[in-house]
Protein backbone atom coordinates (compact mmCIF):
# COMPACT_ATOMS: atom_id res chain seq x y z
CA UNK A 1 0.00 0.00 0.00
CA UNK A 2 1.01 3.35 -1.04
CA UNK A 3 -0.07 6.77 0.63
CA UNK A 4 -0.28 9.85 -1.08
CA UNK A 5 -0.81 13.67 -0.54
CA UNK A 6 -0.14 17.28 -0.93
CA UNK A 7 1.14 20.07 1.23
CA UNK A 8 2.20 23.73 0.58
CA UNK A 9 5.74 25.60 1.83
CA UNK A 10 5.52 29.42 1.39
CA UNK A 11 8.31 30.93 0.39
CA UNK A 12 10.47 33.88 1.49
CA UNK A 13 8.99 35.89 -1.94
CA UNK A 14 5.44 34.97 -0.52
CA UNK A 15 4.72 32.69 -3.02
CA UNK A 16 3.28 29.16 -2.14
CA UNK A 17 4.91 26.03 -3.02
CA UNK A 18 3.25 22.39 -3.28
CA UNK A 19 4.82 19.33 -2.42
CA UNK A 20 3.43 16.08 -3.35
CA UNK A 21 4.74 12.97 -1.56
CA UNK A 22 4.16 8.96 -2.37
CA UNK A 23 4.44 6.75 0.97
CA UNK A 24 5.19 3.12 1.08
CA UNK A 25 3.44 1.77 4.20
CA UNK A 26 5.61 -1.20 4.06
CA UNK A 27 8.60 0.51 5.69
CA UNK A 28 7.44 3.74 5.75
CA UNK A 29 9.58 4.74 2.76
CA UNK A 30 9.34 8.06 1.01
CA UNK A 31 9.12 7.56 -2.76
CA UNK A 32 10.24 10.40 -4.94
CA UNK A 33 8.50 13.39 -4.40
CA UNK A 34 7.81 16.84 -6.41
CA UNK A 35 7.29 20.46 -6.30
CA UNK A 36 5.61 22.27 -8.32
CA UNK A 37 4.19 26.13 -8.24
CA UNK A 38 0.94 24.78 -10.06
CA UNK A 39 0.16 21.43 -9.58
CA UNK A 40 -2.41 20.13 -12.21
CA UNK A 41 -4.78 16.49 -12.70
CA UNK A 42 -1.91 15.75 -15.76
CA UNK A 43 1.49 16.49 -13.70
CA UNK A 44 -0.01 14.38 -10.41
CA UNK A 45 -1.08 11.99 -12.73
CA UNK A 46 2.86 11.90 -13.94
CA UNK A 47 4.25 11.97 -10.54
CA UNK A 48 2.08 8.49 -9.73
CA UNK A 49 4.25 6.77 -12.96
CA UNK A 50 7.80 8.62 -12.15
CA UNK A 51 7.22 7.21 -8.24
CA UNK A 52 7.55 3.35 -10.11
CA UNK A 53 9.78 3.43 -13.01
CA UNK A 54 11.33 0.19 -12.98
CA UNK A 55 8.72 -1.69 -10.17
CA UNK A 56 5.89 -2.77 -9.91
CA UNK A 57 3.45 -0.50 -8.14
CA UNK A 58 1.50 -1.74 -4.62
CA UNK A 59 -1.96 -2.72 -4.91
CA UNK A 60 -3.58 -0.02 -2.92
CA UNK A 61 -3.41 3.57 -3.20
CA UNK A 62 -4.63 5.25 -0.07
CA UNK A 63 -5.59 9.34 -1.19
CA UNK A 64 -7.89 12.02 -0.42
CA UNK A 65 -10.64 13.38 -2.72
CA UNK A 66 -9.16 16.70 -3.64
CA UNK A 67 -9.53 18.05 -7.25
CA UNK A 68 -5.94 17.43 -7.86
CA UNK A 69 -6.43 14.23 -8.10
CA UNK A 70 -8.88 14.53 -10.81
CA UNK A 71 -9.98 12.04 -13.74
CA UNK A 72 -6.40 12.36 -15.04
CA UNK A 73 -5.05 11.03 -12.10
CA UNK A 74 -7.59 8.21 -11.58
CA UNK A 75 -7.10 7.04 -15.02
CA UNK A 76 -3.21 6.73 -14.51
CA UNK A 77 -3.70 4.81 -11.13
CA UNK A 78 -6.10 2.83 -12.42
CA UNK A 79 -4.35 1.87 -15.69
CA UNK A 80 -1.66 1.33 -13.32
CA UNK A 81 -3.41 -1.26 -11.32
CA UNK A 82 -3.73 0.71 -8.17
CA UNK A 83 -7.03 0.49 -6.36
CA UNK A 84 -7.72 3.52 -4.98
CA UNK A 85 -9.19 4.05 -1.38
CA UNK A 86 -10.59 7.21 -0.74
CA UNK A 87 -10.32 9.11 2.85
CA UNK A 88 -13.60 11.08 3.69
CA UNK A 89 -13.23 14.44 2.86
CA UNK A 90 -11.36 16.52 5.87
CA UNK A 91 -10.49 13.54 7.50
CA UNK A 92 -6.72 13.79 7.70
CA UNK A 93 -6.87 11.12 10.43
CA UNK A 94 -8.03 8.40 7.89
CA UNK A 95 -4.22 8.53 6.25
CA UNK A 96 -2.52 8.61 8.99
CA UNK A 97 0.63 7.73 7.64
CA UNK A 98 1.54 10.03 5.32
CA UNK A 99 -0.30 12.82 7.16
CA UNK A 100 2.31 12.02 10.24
CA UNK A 101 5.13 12.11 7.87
CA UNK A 102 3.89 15.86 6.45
CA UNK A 103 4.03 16.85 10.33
CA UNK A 104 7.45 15.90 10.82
CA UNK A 105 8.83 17.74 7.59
CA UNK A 106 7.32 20.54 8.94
CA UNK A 107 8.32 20.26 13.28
CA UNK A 108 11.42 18.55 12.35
CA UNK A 109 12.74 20.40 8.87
CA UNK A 110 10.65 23.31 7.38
CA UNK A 111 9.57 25.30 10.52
CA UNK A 112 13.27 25.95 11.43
CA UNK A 113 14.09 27.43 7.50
CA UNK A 114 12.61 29.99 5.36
CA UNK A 115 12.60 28.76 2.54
CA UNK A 116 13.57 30.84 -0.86
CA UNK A 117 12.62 29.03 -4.62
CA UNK A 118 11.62 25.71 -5.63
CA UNK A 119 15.79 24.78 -6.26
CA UNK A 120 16.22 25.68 -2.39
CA UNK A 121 13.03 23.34 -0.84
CA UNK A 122 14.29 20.28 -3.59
CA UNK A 123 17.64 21.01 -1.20
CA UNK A 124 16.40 20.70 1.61
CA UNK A 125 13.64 18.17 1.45
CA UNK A 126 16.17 15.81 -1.03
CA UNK A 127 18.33 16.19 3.20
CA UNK A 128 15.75 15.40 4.61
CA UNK A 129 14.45 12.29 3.27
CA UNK A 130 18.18 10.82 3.21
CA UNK A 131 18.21 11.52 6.91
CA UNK A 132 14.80 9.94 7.31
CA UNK A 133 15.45 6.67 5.18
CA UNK A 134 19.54 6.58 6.91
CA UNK A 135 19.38 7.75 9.92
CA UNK A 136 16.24 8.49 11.59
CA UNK A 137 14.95 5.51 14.30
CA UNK A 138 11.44 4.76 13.94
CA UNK A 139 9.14 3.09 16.76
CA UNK A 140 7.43 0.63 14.18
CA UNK A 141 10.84 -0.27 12.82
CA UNK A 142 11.64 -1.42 16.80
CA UNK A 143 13.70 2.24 16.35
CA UNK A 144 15.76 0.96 13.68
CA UNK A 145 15.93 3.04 10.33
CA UNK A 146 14.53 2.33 7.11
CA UNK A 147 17.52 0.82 5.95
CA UNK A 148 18.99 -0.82 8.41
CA UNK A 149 22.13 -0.15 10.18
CA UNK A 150 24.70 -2.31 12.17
CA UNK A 151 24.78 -1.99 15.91
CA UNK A 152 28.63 -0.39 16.87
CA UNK A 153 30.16 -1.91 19.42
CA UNK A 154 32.69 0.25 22.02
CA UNK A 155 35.56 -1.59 20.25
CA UNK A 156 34.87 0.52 17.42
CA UNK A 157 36.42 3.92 18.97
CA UNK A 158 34.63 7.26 20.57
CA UNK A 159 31.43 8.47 19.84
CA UNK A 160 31.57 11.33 17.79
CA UNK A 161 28.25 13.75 16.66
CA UNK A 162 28.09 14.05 13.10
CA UNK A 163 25.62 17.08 12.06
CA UNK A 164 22.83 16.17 9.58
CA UNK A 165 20.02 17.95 7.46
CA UNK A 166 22.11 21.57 7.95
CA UNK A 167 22.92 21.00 11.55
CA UNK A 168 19.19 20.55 12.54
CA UNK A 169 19.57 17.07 13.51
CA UNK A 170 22.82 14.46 14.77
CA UNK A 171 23.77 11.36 14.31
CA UNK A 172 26.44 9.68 16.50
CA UNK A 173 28.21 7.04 15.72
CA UNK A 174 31.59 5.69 16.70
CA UNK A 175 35.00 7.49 15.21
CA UNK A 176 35.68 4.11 13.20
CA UNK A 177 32.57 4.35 11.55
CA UNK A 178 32.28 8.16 11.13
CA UNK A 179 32.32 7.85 7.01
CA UNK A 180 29.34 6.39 6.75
């Protein structure tokens, strides 16, 4: 199963970027995501294909009825194979997944930057998600990461802090393994 939604970054120009994100439940992996200034039925559509180029795509796609995801977008998903499960309308709750993940870009990444053009968020967000799939311990992964990572024994030298995602967050690790 696959999760998918929008939310908006405004800029430092007060404009209003829109992010779109795809969600594998499985490990709680972000797929690509986009931004866009305009997001349209066609280019959501495309984002659905460009999130599996080379696999095959879940069975479910869990979304909420917004007009972005108009009868473009249901065509592509459904010509994909996805069956599509719709939340009821303002019922964030119902995709709890990907609606938790939006809420921790935001406390753990955006709400500390101001953020300037499109080039700048890709930046920061493209951080982000490396430090979320590498490095960030998850309770439903028994705090492990979403790819895993080998336990360091004291053997293996100091610990050291090693800043990530601009300084925002740390990882520490022992001085042996510092490169990864």
């Amino acid at each position: 199963m696959v999760a998918v939604d929008f939310f908006t970054v405004p800029t430092a120009t007060f404009g209003v970027l829109y992010v779109f994100l795809v969600l594998a439940h499985e490990r709680r992996k972000i797929l690509p995501f986009n931004i866009t200034e305009a997001p349209s039925t066609l280019w959501t559509a495309q984002q659905m294909v460009e999130a599996f180029p080379d696999t095959t795509p879940p069975r479910y796609l869990l979304r909420d009825g917004d007009g972005i995801s108009g009868a473009d977008f249901v065509r592509r998903a459904e010509g994909m194979g996805l069956k599509q499960k719709l939340i009821s309308p303002q019922s964030p709750w119902q995709n709890p997944t990907v609606e938790r993940l939006i809420g921790a870009l935001r406390r753990e990444c955006l709400d500390c930057r101001i953020v300037l053009n499109e080039e700048h968020l890709r930046r920061i967000l493209t951080d982000y998600v490396n430090y979320y799939h590498c490095h960030r311990t998850h309770r439903c992964l028994d705090q492990d990461c979403q790819e895993p990572r080998a336990v360091e024994s004291p053997e293996q030298g100091k610990v050291i802090e090693l800043p990530l995602v601009g300084g925002l967050h740390h990882r520490y690790a022992r001085q042996a393994a510092a490169c990864a």
